[in-house]
PDB file of N, CA and C in Angstrom:
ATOM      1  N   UNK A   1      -6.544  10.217 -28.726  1.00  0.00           N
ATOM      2  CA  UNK A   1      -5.528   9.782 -27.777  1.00  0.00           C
ATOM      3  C   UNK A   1      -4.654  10.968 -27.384  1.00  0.00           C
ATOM      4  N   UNK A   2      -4.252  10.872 -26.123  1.00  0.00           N
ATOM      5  CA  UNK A   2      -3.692  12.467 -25.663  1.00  0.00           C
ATOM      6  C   UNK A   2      -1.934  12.017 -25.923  1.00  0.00           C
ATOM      7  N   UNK A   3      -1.380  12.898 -26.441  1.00  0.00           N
ATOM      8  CA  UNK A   3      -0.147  12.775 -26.387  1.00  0.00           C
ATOM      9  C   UNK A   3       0.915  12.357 -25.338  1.00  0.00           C
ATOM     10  N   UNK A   4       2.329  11.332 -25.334  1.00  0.00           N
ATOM     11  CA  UNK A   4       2.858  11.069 -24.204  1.00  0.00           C
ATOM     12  C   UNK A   4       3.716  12.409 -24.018  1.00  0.00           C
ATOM     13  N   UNK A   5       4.015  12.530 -22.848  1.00  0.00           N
ATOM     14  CA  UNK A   5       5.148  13.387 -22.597  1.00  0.00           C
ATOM     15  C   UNK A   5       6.266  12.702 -22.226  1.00  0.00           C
ATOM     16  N   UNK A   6       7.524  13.220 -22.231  1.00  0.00           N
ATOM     17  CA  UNK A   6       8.907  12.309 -22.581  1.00  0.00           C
ATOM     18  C   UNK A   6       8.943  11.556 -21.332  1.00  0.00           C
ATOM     19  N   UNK A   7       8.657  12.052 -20.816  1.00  0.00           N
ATOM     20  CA  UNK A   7       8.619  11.052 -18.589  1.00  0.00           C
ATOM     21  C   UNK A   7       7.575   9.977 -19.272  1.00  0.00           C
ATOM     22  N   UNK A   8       6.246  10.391 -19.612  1.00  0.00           N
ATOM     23  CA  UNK A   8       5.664   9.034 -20.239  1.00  0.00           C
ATOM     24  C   UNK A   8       6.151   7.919 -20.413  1.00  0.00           C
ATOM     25  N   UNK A   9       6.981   8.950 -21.865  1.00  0.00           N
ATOM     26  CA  UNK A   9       7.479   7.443 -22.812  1.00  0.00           C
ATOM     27  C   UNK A   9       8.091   6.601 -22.235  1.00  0.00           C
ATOM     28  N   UNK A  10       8.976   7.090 -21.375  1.00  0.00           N
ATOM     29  CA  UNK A  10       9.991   6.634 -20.642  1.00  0.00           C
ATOM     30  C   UNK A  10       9.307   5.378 -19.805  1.00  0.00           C
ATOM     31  N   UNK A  11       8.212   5.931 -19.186  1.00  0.00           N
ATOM     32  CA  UNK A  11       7.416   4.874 -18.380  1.00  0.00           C
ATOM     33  C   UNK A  11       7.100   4.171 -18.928  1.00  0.00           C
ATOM     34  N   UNK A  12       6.444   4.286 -20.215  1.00  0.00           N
ATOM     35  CA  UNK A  12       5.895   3.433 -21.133  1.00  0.00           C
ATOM     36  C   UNK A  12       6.497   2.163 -21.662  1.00  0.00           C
ATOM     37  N   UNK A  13       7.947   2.584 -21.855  1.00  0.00           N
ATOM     38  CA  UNK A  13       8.898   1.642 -22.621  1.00  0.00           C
ATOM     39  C   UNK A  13       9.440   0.742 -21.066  1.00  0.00           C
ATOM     40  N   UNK A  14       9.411   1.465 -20.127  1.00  0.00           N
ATOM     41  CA  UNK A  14       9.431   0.618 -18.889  1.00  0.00           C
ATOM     42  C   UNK A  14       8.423  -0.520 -19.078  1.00  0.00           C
ATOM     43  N   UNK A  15       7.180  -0.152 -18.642  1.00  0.00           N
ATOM     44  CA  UNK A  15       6.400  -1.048 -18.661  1.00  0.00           C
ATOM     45  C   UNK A  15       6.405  -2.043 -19.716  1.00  0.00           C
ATOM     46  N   UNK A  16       6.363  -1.858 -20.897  1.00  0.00           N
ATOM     47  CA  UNK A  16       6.393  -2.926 -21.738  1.00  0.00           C
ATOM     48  C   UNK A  16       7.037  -4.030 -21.728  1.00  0.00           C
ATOM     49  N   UNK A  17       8.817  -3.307 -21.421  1.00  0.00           N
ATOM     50  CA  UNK A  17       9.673  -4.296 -20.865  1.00  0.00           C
ATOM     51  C   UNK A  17       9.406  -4.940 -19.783  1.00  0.00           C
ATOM     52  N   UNK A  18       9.467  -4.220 -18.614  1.00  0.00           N
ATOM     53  CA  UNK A  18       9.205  -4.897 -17.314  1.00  0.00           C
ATOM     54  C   UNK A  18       7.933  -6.013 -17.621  1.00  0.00           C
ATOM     55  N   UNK A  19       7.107  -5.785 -18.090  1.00  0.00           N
ATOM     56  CA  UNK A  19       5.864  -6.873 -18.223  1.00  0.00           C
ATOM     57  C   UNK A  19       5.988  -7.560 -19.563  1.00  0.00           C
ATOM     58  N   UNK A  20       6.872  -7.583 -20.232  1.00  0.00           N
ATOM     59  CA  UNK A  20       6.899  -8.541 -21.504  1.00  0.00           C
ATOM     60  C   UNK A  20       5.783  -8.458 -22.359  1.00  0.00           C
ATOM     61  N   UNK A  21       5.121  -6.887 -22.553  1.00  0.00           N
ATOM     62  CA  UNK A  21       4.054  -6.684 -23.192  1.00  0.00           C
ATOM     63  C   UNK A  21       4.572  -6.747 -24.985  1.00  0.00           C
ATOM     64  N   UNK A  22       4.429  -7.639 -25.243  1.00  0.00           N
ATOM     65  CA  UNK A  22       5.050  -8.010 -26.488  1.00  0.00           C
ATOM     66  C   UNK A  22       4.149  -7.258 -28.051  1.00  0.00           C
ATOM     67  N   UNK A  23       3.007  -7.274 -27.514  1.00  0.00           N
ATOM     68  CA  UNK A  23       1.893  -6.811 -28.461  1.00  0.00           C
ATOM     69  C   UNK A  23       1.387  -5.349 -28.507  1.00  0.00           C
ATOM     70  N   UNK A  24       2.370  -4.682 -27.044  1.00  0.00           N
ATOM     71  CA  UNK A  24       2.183  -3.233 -27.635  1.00  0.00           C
ATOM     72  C   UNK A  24       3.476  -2.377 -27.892  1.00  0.00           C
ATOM     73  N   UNK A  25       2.893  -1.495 -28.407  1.00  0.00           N
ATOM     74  CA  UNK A  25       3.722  -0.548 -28.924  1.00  0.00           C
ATOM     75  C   UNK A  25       4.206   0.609 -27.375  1.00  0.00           C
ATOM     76  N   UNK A  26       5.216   1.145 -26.994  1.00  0.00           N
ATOM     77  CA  UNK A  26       5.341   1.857 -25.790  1.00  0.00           C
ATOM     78  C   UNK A  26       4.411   3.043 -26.817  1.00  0.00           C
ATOM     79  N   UNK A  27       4.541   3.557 -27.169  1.00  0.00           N
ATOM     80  CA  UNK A  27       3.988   4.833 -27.613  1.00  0.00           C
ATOM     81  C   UNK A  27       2.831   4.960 -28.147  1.00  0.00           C
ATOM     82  N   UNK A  28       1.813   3.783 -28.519  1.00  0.00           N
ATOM     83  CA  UNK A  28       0.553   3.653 -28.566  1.00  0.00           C
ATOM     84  C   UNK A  28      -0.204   3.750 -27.340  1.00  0.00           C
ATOM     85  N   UNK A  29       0.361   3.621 -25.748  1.00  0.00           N
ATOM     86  CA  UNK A  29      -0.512   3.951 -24.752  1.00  0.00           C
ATOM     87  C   UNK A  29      -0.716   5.078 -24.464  1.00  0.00           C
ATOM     88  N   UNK A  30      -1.915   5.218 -24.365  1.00  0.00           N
ATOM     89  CA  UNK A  30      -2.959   6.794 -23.721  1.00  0.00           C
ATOM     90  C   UNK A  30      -2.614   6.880 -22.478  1.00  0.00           C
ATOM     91  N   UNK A  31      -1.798   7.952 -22.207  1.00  0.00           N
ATOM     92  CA  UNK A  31      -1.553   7.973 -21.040  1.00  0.00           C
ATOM     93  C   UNK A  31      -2.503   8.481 -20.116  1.00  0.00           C
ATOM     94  N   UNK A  32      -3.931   8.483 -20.770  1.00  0.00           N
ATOM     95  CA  UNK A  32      -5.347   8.538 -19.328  1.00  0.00           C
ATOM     96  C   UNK A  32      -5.714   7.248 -19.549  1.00  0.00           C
ATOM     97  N   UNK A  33      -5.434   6.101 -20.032  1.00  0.00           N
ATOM     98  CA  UNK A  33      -6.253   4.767 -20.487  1.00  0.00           C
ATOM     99  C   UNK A  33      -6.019   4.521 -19.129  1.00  0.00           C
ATOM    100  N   UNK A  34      -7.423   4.121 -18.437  1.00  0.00           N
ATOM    101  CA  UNK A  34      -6.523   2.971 -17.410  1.00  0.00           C
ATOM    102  C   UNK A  34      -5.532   1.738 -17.909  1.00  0.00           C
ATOM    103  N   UNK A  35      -4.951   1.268 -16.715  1.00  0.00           N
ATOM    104  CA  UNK A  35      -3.373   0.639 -17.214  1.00  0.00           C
ATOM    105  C   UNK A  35      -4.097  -1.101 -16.624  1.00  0.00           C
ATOM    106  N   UNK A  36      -5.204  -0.900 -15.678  1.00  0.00           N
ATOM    107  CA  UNK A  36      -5.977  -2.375 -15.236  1.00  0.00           C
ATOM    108  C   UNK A  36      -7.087  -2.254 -15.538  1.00  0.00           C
ATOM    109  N   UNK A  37      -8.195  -3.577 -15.890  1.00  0.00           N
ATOM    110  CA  UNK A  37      -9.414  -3.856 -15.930  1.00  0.00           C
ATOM    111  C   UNK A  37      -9.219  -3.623 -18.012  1.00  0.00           C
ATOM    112  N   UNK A  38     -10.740  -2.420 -18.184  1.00  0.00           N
ATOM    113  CA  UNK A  38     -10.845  -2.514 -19.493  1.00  0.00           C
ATOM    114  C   UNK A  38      -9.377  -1.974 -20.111  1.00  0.00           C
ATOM    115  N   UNK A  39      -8.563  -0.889 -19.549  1.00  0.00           N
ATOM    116  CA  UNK A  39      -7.628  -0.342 -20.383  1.00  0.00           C
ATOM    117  C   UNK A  39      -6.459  -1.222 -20.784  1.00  0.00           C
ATOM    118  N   UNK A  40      -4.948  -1.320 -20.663  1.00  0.00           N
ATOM    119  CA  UNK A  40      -4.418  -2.308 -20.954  1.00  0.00           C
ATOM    120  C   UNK A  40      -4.491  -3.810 -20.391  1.00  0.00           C
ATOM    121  N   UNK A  41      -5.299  -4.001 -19.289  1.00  0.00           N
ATOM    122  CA  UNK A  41      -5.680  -5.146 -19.111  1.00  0.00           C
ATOM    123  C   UNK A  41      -4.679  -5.771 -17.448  1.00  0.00           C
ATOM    124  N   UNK A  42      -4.221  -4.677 -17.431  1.00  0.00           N
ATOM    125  CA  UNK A  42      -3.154  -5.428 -15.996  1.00  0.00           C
ATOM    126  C   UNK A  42      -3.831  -5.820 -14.899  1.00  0.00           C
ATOM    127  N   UNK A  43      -3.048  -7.300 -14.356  1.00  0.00           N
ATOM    128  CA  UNK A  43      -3.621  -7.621 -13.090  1.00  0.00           C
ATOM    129  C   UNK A  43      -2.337  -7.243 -12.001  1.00  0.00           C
ATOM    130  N   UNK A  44      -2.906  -7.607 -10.802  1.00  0.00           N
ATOM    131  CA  UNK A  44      -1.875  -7.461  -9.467  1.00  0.00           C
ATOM    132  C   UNK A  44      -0.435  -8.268  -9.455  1.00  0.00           C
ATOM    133  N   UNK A  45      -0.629  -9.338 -10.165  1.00  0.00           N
ATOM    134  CA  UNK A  45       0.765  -9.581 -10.781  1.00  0.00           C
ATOM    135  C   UNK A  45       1.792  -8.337 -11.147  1.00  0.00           C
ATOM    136  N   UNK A  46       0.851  -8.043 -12.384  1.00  0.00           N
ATOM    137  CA  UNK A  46       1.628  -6.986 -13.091  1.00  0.00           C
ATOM    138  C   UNK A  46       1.857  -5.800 -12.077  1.00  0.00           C
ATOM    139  N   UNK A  47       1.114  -5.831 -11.098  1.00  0.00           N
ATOM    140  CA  UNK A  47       1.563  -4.421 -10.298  1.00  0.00           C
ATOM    141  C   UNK A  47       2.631  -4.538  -9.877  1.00  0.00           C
ATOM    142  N   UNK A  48       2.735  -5.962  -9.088  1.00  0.00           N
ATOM    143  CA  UNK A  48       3.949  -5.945  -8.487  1.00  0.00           C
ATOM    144  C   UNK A  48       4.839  -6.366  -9.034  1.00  0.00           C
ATOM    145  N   UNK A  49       5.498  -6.274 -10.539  1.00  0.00           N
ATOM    146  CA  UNK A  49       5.947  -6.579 -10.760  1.00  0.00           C
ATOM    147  C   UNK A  49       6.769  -4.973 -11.980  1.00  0.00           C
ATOM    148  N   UNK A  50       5.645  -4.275 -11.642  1.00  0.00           N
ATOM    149  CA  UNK A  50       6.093  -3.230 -12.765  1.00  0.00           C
ATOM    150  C   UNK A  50       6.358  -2.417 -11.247  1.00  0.00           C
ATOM    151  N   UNK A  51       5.805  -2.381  -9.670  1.00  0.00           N
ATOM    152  CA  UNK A  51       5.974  -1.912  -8.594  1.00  0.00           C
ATOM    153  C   UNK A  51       7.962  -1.882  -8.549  1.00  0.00           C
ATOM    154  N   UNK A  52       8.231  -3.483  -8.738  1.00  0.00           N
ATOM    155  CA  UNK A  52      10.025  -3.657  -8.518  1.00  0.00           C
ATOM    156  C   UNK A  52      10.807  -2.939  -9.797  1.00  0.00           C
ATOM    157  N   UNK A  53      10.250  -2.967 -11.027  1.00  0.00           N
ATOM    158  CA  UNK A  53      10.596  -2.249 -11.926  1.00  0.00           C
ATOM    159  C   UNK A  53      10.876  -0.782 -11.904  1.00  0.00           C
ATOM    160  N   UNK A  54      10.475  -0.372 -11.487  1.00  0.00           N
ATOM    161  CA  UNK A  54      10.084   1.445 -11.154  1.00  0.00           C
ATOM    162  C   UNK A  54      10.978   1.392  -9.704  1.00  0.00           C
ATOM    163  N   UNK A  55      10.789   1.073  -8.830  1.00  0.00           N
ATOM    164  CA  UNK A  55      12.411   0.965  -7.746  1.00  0.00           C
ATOM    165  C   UNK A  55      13.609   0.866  -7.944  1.00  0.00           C
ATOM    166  N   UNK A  56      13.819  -0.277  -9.119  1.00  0.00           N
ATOM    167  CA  UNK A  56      15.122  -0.355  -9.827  1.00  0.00           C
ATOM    168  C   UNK A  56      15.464   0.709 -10.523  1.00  0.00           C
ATOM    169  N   UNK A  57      13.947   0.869 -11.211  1.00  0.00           N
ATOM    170  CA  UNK A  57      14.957   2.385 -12.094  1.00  0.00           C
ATOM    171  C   UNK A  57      14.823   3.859 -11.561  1.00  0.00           C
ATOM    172  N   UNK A  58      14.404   3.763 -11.098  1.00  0.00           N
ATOM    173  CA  UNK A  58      14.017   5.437 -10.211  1.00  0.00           C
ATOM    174  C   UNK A  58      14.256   5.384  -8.662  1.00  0.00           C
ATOM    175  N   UNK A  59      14.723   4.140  -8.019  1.00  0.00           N
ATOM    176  CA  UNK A  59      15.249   4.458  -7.030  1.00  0.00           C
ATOM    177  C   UNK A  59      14.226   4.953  -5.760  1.00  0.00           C
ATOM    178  N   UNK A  60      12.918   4.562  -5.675  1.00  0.00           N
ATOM    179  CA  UNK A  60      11.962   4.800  -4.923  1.00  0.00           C
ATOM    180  C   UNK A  60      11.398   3.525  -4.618  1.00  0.00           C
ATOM    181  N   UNK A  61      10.696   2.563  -3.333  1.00  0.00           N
ATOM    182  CA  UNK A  61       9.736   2.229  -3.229  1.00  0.00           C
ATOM    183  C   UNK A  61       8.588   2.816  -3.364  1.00  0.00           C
ATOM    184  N   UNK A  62       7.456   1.779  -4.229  1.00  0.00           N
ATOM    185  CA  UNK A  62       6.283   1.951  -4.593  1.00  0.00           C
ATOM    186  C   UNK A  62       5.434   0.588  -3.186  1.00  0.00           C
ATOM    187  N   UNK A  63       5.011   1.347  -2.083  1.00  0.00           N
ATOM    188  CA  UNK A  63       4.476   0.199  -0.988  1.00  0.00           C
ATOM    189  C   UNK A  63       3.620  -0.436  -1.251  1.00  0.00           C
ATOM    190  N   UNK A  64       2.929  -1.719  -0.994  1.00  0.00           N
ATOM    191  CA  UNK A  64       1.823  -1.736  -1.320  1.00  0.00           C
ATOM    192  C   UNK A  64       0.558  -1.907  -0.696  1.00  0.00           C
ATOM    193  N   UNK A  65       0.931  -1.132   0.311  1.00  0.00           N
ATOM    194  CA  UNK A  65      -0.221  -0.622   1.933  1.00  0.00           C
ATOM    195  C   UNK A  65      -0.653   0.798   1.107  1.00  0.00           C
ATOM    196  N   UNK A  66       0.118   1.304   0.638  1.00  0.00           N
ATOM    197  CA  UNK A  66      -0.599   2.800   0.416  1.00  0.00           C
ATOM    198  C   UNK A  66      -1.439   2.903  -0.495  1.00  0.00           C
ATOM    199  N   UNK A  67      -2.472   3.270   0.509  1.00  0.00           N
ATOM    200  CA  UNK A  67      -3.641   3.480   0.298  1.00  0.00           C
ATOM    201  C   UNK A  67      -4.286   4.228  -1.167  1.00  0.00           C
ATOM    202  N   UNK A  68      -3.186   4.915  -1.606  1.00  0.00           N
ATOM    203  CA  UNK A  68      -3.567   6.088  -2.817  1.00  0.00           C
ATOM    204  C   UNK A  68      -3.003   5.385  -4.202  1.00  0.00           C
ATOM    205  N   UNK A  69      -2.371   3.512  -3.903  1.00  0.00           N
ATOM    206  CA  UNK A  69      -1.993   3.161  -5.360  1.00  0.00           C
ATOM    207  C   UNK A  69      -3.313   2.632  -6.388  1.00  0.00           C
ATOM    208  N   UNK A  70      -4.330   2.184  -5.833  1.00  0.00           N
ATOM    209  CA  UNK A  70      -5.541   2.602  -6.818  1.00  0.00           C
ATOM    210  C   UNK A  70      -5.386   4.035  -7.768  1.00  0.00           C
ATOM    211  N   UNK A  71      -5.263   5.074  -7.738  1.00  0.00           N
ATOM    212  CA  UNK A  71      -4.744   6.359  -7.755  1.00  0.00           C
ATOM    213  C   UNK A  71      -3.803   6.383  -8.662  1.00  0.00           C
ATOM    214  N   UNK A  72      -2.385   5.682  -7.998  1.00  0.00           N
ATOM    215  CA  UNK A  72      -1.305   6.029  -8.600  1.00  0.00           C
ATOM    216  C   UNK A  72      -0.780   5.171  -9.069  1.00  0.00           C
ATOM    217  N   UNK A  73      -1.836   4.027  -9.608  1.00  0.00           N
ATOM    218  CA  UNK A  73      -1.542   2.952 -11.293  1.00  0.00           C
ATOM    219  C   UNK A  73      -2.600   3.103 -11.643  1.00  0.00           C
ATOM    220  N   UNK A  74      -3.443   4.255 -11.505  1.00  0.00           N
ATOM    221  CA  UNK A  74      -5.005   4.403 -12.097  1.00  0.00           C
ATOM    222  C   UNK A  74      -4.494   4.606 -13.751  1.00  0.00           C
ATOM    223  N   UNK A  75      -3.696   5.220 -14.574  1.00  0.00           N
ATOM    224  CA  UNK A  75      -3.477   5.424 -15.608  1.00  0.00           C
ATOM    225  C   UNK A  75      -1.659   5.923 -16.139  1.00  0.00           C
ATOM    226  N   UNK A  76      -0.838   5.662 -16.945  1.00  0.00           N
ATOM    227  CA  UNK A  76       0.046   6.565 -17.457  1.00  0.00           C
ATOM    228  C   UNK A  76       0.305   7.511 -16.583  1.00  0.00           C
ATOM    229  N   UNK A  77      -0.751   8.686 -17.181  1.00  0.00           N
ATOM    230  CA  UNK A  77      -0.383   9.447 -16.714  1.00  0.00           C
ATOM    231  C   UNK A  77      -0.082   9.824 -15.028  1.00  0.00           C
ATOM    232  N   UNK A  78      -1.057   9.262 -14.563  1.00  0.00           N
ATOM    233  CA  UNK A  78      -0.962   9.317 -12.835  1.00  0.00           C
ATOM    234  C   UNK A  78      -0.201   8.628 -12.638  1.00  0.00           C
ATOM    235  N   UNK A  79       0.920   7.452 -12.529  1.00  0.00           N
ATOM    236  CA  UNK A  79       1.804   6.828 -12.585  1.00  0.00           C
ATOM    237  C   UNK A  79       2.973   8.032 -12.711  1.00  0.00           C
ATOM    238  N   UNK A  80       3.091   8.152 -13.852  1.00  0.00           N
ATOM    239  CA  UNK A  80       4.268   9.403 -13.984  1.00  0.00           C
ATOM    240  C   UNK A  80       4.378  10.386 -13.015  1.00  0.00           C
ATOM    241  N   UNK A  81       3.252  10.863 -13.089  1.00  0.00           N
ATOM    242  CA  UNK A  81       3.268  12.139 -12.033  1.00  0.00           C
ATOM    243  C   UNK A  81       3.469  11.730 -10.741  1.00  0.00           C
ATOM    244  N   UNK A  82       3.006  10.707 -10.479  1.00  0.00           N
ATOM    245  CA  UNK A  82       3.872  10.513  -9.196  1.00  0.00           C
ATOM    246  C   UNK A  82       4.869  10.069  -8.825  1.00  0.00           C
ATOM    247  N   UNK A  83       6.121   9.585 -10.019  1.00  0.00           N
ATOM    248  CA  UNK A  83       7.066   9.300 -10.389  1.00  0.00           C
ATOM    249  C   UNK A  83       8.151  10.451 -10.329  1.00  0.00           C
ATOM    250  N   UNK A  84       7.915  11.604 -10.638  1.00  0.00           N
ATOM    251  CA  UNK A  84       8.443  12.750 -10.884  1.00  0.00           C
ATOM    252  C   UNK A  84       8.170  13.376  -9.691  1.00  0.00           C
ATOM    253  N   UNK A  85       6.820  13.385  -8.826  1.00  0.00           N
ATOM    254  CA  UNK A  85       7.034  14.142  -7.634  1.00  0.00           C
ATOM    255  C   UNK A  85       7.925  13.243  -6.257  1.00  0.00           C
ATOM    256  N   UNK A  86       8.055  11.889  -6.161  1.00  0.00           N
ATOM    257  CA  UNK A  86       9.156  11.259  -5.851  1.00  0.00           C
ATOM    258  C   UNK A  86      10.418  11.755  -6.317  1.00  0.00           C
ATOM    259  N   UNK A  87      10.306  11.999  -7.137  1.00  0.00           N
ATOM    260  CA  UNK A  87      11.973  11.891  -7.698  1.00  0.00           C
ATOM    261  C   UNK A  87      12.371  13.532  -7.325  1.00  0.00           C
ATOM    262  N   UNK A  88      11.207  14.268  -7.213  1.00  0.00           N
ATOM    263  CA  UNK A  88      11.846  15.668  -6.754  1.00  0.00           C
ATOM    264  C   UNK A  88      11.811  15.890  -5.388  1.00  0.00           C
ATOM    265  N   UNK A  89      11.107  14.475  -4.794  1.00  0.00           N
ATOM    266  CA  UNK A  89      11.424  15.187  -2.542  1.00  0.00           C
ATOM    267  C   UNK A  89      12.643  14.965  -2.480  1.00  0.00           C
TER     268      UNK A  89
END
């Protein structure tokens, strides 16, 4: 399992909350696991719902026309990173 980096965790402990993931640990997710299908299991519910989560706290819409969010809820880590390059335009 690849280590989180602190923007991770941060996401991590987001998500758990935001989705009432009661059965994991924030710091047990791989931040390359995918986050839908086999990896933690999220459906489109959960997108849009961890989508309003991540606006509230970071202050960005996440749309859900754009085309590249396959991409950018593909895993942790791609999530973050595009979390952080938002937060720096």
């Amino acid at each position: 399992m690849s280590k989180q980096t602190p923007a991770q965790n941060e996401l991590a402990h987001l998500l758990v909350e935001a989705l009432n993931l009661e059965d994991i640990e924030p710091g047990s997710i791989d931040p390359e696991q995918p986050l839908f299908g086999d990896g933690l299991g999220l459906d489109s519910i959960d997108a849009l719902e961890l989508a309003l989560a991540i606006s509230k706290r970071y202050g960005f819409q996440l749309r859900s026309d754009n085309e590249d969010n396959r991409r950018i809820f593909g895993s942790l880590s791609a999530l973050s990173a595009h979390i952080e390059q938002q937060r720096a335009a």
